[in-house]
PDB file of N, CA and C in Angstrom:
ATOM      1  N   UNK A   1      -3.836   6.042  -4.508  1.00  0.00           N
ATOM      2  CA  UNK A   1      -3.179   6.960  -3.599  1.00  0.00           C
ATOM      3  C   UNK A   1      -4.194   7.814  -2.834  1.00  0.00           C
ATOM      4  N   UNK A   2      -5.315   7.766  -2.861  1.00  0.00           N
ATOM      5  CA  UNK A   2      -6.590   8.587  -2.809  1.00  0.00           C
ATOM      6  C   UNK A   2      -6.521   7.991  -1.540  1.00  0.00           C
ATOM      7  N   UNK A   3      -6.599   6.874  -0.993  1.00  0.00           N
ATOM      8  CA  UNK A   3      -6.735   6.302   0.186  1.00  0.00           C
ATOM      9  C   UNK A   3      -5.453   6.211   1.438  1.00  0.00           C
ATOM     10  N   UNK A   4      -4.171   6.102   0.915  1.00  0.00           N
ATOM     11  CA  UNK A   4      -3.162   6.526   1.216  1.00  0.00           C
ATOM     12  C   UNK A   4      -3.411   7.362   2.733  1.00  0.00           C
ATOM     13  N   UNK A   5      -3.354   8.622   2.499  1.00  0.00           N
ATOM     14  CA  UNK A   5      -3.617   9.590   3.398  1.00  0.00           C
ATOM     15  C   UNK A   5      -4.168   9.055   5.134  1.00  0.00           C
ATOM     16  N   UNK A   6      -5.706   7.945   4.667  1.00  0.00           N
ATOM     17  CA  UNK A   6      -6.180   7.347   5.765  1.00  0.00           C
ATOM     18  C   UNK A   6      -5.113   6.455   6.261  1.00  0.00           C
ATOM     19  N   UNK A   7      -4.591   5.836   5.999  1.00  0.00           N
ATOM     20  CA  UNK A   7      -3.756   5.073   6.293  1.00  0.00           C
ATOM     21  C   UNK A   7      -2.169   5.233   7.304  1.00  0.00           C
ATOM     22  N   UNK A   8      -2.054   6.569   6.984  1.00  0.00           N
ATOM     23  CA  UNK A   8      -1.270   6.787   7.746  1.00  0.00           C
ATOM     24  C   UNK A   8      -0.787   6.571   9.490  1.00  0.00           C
ATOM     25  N   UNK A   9      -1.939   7.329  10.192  1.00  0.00           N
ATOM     26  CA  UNK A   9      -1.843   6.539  11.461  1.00  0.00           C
ATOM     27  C   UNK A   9      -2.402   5.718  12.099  1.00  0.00           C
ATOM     28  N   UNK A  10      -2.493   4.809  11.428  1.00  0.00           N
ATOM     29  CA  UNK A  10      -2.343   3.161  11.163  1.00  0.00           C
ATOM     30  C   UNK A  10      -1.587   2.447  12.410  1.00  0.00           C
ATOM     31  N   UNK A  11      -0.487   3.104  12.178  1.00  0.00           N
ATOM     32  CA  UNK A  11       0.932   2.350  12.331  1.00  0.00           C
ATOM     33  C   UNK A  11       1.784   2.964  12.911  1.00  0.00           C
ATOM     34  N   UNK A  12       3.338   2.998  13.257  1.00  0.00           N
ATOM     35  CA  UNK A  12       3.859   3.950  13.671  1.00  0.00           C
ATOM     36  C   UNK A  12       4.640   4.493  12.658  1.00  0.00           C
ATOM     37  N   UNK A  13       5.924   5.175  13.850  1.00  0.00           N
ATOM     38  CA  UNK A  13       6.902   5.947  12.551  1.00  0.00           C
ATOM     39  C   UNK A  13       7.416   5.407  11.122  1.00  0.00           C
ATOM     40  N   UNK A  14       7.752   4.347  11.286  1.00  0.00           N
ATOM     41  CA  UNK A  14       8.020   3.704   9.965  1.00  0.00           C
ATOM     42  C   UNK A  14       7.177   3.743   9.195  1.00  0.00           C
ATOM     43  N   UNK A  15       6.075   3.433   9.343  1.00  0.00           N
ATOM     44  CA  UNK A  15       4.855   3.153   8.544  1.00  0.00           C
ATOM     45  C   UNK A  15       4.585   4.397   8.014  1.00  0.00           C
ATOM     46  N   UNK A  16       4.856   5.887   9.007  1.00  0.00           N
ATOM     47  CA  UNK A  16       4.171   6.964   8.743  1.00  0.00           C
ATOM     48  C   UNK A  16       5.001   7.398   7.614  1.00  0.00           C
ATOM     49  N   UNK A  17       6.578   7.375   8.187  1.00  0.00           N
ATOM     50  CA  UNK A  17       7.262   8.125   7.263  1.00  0.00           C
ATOM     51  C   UNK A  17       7.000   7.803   5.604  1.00  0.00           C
ATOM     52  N   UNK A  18       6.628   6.331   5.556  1.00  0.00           N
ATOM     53  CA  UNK A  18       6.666   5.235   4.240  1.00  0.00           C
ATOM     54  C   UNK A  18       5.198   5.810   3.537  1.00  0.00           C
ATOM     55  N   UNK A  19       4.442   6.413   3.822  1.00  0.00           N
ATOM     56  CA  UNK A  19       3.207   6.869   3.939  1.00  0.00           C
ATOM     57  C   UNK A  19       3.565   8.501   3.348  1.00  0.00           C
ATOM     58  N   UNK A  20       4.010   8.828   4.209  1.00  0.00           N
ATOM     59  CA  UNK A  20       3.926  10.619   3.704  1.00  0.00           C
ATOM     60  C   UNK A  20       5.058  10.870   2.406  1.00  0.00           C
ATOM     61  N   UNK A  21       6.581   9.811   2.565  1.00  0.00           N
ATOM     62  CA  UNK A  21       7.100   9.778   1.109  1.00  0.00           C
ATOM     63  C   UNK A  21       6.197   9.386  -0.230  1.00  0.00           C
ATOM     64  N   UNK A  22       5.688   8.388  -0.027  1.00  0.00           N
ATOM     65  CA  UNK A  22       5.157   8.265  -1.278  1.00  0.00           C
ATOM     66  C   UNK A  22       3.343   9.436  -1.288  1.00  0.00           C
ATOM     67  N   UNK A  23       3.138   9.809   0.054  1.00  0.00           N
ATOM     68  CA  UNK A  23       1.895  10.916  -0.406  1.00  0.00           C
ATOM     69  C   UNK A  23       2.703  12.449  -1.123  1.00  0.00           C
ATOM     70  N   UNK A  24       3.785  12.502  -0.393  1.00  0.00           N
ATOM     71  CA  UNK A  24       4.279  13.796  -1.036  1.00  0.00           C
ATOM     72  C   UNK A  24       4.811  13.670  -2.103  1.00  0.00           C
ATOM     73  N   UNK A  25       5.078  12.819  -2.898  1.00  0.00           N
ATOM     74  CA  UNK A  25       5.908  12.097  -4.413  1.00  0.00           C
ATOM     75  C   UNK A  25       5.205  12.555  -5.355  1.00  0.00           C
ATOM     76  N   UNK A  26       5.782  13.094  -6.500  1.00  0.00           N
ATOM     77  CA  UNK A  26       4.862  13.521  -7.847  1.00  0.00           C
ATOM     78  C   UNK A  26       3.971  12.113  -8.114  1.00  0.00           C
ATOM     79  N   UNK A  27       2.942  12.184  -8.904  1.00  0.00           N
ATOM     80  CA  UNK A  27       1.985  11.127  -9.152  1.00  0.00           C
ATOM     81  C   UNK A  27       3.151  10.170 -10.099  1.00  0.00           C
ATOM     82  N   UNK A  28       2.704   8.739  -9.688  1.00  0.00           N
ATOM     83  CA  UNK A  28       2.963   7.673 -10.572  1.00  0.00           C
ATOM     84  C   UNK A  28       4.755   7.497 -10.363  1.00  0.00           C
ATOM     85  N   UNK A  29       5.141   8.323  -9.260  1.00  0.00           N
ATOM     86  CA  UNK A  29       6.517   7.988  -8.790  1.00  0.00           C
ATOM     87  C   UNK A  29       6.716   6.842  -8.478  1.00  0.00           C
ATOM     88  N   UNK A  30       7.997   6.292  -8.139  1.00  0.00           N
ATOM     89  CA  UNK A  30       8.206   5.137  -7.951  1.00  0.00           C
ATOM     90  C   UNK A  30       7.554   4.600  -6.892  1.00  0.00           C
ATOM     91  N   UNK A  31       7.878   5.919  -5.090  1.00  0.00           N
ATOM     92  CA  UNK A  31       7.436   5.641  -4.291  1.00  0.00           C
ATOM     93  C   UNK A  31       5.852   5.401  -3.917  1.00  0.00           C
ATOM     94  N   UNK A  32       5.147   6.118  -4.969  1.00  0.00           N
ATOM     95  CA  UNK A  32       3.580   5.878  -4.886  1.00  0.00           C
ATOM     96  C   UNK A  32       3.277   4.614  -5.410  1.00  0.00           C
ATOM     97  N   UNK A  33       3.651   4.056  -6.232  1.00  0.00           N
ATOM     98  CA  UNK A  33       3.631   2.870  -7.316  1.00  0.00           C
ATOM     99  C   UNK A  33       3.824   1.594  -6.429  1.00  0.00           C
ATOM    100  N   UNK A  34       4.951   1.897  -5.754  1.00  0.00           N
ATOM    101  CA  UNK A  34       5.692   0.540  -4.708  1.00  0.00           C
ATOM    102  C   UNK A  34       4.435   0.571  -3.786  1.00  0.00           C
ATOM    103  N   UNK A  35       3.948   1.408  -2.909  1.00  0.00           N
ATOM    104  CA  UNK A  35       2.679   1.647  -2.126  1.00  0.00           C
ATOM    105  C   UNK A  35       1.782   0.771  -2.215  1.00  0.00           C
ATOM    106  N   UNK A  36       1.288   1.154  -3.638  1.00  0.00           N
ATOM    107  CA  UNK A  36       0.166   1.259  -4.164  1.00  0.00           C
ATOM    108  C   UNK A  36       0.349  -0.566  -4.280  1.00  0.00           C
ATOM    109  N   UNK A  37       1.230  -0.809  -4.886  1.00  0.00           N
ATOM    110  CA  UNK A  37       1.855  -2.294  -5.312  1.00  0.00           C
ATOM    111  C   UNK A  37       1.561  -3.315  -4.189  1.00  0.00           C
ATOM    112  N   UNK A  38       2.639  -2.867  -2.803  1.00  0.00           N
ATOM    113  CA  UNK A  38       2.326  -3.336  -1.783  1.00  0.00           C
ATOM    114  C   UNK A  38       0.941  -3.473  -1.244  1.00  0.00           C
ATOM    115  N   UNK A  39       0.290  -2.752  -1.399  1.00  0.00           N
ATOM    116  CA  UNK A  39      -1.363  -2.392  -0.574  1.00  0.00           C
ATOM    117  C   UNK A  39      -2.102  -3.391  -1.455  1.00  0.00           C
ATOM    118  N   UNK A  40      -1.909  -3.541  -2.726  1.00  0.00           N
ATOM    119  CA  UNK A  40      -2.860  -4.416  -3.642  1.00  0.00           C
ATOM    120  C   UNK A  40      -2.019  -6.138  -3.714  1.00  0.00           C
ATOM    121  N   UNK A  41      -1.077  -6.324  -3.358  1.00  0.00           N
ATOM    122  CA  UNK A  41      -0.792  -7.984  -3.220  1.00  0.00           C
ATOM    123  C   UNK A  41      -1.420  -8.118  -2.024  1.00  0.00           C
ATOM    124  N   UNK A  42      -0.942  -6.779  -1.050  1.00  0.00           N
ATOM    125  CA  UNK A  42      -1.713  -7.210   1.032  1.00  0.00           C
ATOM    126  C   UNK A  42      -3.302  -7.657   0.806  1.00  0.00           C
ATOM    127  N   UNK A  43      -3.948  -6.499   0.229  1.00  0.00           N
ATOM    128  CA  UNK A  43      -4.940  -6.770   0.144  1.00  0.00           C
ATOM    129  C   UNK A  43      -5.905  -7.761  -0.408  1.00  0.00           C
ATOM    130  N   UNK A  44      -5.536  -8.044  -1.440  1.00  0.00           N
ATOM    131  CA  UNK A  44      -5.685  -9.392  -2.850  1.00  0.00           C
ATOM    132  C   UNK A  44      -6.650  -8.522  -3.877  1.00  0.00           C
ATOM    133  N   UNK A  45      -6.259  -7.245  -3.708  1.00  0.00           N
ATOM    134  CA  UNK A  45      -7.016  -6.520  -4.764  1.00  0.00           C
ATOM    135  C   UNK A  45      -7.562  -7.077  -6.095  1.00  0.00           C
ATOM    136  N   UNK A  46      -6.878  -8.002  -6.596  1.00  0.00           N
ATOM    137  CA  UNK A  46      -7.059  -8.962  -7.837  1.00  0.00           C
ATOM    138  C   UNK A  46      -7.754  -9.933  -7.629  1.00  0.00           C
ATOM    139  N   UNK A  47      -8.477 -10.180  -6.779  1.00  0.00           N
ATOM    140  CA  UNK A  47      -9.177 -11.459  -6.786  1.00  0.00           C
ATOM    141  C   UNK A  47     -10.398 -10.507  -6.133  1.00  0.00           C
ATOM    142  N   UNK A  48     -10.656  -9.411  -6.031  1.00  0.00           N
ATOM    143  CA  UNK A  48     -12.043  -8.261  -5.541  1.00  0.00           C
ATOM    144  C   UNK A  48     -12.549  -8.126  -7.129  1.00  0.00           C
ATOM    145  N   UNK A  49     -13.779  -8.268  -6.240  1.00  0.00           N
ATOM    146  CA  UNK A  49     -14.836  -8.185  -7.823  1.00  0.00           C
ATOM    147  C   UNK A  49     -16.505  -7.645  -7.275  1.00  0.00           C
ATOM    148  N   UNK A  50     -17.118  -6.898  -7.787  1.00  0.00           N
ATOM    149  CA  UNK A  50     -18.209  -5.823  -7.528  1.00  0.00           C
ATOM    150  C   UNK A  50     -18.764  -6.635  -6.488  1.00  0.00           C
ATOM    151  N   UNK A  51     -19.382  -8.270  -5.963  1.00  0.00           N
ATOM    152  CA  UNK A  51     -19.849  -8.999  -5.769  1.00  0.00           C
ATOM    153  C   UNK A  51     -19.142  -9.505  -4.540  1.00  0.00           C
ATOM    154  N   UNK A  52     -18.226  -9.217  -4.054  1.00  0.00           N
ATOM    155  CA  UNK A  52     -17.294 -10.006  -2.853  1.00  0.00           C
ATOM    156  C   UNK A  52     -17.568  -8.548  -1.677  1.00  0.00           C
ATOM    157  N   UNK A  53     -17.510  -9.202  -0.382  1.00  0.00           N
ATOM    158  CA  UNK A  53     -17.691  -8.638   0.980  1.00  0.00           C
ATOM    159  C   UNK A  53     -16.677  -7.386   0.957  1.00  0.00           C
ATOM    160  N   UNK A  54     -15.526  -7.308   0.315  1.00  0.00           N
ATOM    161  CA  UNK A  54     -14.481  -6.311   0.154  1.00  0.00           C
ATOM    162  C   UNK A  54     -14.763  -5.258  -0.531  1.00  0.00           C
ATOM    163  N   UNK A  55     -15.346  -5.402  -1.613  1.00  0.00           N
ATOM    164  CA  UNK A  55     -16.023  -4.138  -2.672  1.00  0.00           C
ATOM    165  C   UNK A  55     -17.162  -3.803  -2.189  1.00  0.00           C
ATOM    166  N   UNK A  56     -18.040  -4.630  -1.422  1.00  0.00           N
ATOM    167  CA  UNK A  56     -19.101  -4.018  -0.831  1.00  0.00           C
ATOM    168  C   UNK A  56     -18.945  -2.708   0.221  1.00  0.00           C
ATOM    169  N   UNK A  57     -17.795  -3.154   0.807  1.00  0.00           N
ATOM    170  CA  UNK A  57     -16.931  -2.112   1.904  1.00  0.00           C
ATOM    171  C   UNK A  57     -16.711  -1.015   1.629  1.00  0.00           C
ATOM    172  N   UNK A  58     -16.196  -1.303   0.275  1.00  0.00           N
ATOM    173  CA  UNK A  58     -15.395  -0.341  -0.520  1.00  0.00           C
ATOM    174  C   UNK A  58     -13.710  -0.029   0.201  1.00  0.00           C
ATOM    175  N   UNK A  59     -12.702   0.251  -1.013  1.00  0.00           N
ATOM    176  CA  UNK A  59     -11.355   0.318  -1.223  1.00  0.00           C
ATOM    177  C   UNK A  59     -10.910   0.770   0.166  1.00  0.00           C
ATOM    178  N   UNK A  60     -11.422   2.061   0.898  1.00  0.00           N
ATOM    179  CA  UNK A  60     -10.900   2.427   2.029  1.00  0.00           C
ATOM    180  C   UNK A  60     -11.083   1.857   3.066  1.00  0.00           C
ATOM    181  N   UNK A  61     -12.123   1.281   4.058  1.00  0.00           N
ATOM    182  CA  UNK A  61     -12.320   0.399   4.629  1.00  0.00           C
ATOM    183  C   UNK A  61     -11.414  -1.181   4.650  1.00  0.00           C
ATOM    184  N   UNK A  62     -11.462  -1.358   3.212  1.00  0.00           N
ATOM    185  CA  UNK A  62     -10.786  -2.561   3.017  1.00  0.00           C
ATOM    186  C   UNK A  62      -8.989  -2.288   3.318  1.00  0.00           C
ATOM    187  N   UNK A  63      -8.973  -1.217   2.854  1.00  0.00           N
ATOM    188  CA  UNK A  63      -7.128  -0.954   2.836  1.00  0.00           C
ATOM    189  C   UNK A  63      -6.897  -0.501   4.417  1.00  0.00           C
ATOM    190  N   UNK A  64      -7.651  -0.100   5.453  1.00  0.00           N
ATOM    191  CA  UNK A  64      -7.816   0.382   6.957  1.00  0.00           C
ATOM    192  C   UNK A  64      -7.701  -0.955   7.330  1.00  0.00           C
ATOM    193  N   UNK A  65      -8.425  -2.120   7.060  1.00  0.00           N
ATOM    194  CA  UNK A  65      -8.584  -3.360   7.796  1.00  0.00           C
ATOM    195  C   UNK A  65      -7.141  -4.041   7.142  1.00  0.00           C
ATOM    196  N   UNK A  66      -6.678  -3.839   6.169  1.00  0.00           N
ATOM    197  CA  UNK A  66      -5.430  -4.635   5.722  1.00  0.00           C
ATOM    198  C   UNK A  66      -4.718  -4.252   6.589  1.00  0.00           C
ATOM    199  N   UNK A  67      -4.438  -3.151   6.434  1.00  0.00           N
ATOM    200  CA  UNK A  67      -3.321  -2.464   7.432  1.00  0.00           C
ATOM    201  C   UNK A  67      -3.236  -2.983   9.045  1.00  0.00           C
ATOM    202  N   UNK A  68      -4.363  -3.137   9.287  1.00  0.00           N
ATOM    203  CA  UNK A  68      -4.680  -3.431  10.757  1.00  0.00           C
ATOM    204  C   UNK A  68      -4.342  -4.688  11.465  1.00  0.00           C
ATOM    205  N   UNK A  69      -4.784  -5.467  10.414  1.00  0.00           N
ATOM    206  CA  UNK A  69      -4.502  -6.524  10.163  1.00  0.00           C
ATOM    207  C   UNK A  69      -3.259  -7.241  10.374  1.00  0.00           C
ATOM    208  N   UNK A  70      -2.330  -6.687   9.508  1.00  0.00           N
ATOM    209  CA  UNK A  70      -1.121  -6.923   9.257  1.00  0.00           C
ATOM    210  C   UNK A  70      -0.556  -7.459  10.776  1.00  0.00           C
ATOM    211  N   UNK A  71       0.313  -8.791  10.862  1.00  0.00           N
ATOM    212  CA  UNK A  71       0.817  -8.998  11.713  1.00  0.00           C
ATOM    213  C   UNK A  71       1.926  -8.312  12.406  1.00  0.00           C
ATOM    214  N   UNK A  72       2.750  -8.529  11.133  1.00  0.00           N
ATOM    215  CA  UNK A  72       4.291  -8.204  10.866  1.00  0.00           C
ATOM    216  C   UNK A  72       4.592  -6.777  11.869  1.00  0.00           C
ATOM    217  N   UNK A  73       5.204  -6.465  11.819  1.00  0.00           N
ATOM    218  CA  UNK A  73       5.909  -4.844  12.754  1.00  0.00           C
ATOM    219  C   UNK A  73       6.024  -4.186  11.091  1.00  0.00           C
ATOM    220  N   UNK A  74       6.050  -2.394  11.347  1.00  0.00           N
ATOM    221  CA  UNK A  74       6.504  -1.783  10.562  1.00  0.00           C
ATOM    222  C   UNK A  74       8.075  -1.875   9.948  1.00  0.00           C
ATOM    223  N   UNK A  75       8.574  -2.417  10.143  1.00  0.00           N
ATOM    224  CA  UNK A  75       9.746  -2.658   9.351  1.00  0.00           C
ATOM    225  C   UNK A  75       9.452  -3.834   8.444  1.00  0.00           C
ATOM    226  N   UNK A  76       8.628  -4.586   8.795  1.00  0.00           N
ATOM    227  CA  UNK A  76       8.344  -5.474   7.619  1.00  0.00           C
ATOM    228  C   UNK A  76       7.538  -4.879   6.372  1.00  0.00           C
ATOM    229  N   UNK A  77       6.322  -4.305   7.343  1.00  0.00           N
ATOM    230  CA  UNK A  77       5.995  -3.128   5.753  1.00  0.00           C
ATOM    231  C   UNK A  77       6.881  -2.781   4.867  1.00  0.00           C
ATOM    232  N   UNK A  78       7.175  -1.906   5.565  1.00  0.00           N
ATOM    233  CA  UNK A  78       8.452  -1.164   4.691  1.00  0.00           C
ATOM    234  C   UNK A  78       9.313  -1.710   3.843  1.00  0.00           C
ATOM    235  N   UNK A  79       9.910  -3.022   4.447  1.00  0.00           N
ATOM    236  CA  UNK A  79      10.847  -3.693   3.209  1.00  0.00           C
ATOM    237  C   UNK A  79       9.566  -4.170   1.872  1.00  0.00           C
ATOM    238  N   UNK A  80       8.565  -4.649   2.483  1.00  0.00           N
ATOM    239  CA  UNK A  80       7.630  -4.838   1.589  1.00  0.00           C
ATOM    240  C   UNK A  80       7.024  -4.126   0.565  1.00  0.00           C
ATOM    241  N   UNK A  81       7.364  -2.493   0.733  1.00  0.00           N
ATOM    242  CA  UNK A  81       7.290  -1.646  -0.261  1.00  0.00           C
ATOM    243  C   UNK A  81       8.972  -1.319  -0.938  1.00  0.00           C
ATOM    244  N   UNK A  82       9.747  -1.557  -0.056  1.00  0.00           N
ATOM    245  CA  UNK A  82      10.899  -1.617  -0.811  1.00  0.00           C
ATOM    246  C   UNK A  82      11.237  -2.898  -1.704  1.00  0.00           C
ATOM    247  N   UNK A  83      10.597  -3.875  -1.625  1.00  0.00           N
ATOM    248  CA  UNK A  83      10.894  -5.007  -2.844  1.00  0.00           C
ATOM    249  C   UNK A  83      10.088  -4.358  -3.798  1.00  0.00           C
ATOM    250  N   UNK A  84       8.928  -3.799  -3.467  1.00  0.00           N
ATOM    251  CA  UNK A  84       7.833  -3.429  -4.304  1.00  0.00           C
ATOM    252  C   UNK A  84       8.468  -2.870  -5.594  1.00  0.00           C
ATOM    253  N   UNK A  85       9.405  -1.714  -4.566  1.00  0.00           N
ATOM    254  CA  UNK A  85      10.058  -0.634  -5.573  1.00  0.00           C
ATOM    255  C   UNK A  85      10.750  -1.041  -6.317  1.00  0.00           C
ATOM    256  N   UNK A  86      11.623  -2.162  -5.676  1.00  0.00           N
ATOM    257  CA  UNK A  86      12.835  -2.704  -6.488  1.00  0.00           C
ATOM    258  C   UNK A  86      11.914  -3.558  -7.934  1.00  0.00           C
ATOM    259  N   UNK A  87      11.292  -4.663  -7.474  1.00  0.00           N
ATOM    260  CA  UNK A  87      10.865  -5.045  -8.682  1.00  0.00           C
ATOM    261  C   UNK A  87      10.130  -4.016  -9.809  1.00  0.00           C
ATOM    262  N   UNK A  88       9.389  -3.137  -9.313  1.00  0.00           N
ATOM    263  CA  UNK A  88       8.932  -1.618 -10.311  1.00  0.00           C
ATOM    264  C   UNK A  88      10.062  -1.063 -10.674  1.00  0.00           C
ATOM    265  N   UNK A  89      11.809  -0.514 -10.053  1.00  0.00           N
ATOM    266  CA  UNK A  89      12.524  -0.256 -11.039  1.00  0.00           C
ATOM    267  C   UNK A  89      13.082  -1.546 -12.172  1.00  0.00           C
ATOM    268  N   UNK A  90      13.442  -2.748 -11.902  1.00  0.00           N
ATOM    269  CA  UNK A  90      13.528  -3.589 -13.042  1.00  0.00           C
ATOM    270  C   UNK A  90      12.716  -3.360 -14.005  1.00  0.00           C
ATOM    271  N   UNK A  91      11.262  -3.480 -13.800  1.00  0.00           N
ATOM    272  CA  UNK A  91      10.370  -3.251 -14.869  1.00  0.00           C
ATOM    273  C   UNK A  91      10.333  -2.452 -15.576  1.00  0.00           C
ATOM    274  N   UNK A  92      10.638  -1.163 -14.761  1.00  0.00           N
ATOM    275  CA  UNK A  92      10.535   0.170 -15.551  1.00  0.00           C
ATOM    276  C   UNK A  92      12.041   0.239 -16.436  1.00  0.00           C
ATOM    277  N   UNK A  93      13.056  -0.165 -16.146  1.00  0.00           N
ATOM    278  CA  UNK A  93      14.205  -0.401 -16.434  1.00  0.00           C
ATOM    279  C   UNK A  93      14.713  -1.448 -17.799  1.00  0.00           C
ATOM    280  N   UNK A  94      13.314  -2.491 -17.865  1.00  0.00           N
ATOM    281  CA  UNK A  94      13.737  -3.214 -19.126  1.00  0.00           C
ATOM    282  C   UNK A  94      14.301  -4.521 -18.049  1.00  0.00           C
TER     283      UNK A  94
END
């Protein structure tokens, strides 16, 4: 969520609003979690390792260029953190 913040105008309203809910959210809320969720499948956070062109960048850079990146329009974000959420409440839910 540390990186979050940069990210914001990125994108437009959708993106922003989706951005400042989960920055203003108590820590480890759903809405930070779904974020955070979304930003690390976009990115392939799981396949970054000390040694790859992405960690050399480092996390913020890399999450600025995801974003940028992104084809889709902000409404696709957005549902993309809303599946996020949905599959994080199942989980959290049992």
């Amino acid at each position: 969520m540390r990186v979050a913040p940069r990210l914001r105008d990125l994108r437009g309203g959708l993106w922003q609003t989706a951005v400042d809910r989960a920055c203003q959210a108590d820590d480890a809320s759903p809405e930070q979690l779904a974020l955070s969720l979304m930003m690390i499948r976009l990115a392939g956070c799981m396949t970054c390792h000390p040694d790859c062109y992405r960690a050399m960048r480092g996390c913020t850079d890399c999450a600025i260029a995801t974003v940028r990146r992104f084809r889709g329009d902000d409404r696709e974000l957005v549902h993309l953190i809303e599946q996020a959420q949905t599959e994080l409440g199942v989980v959290q839910n049992g």
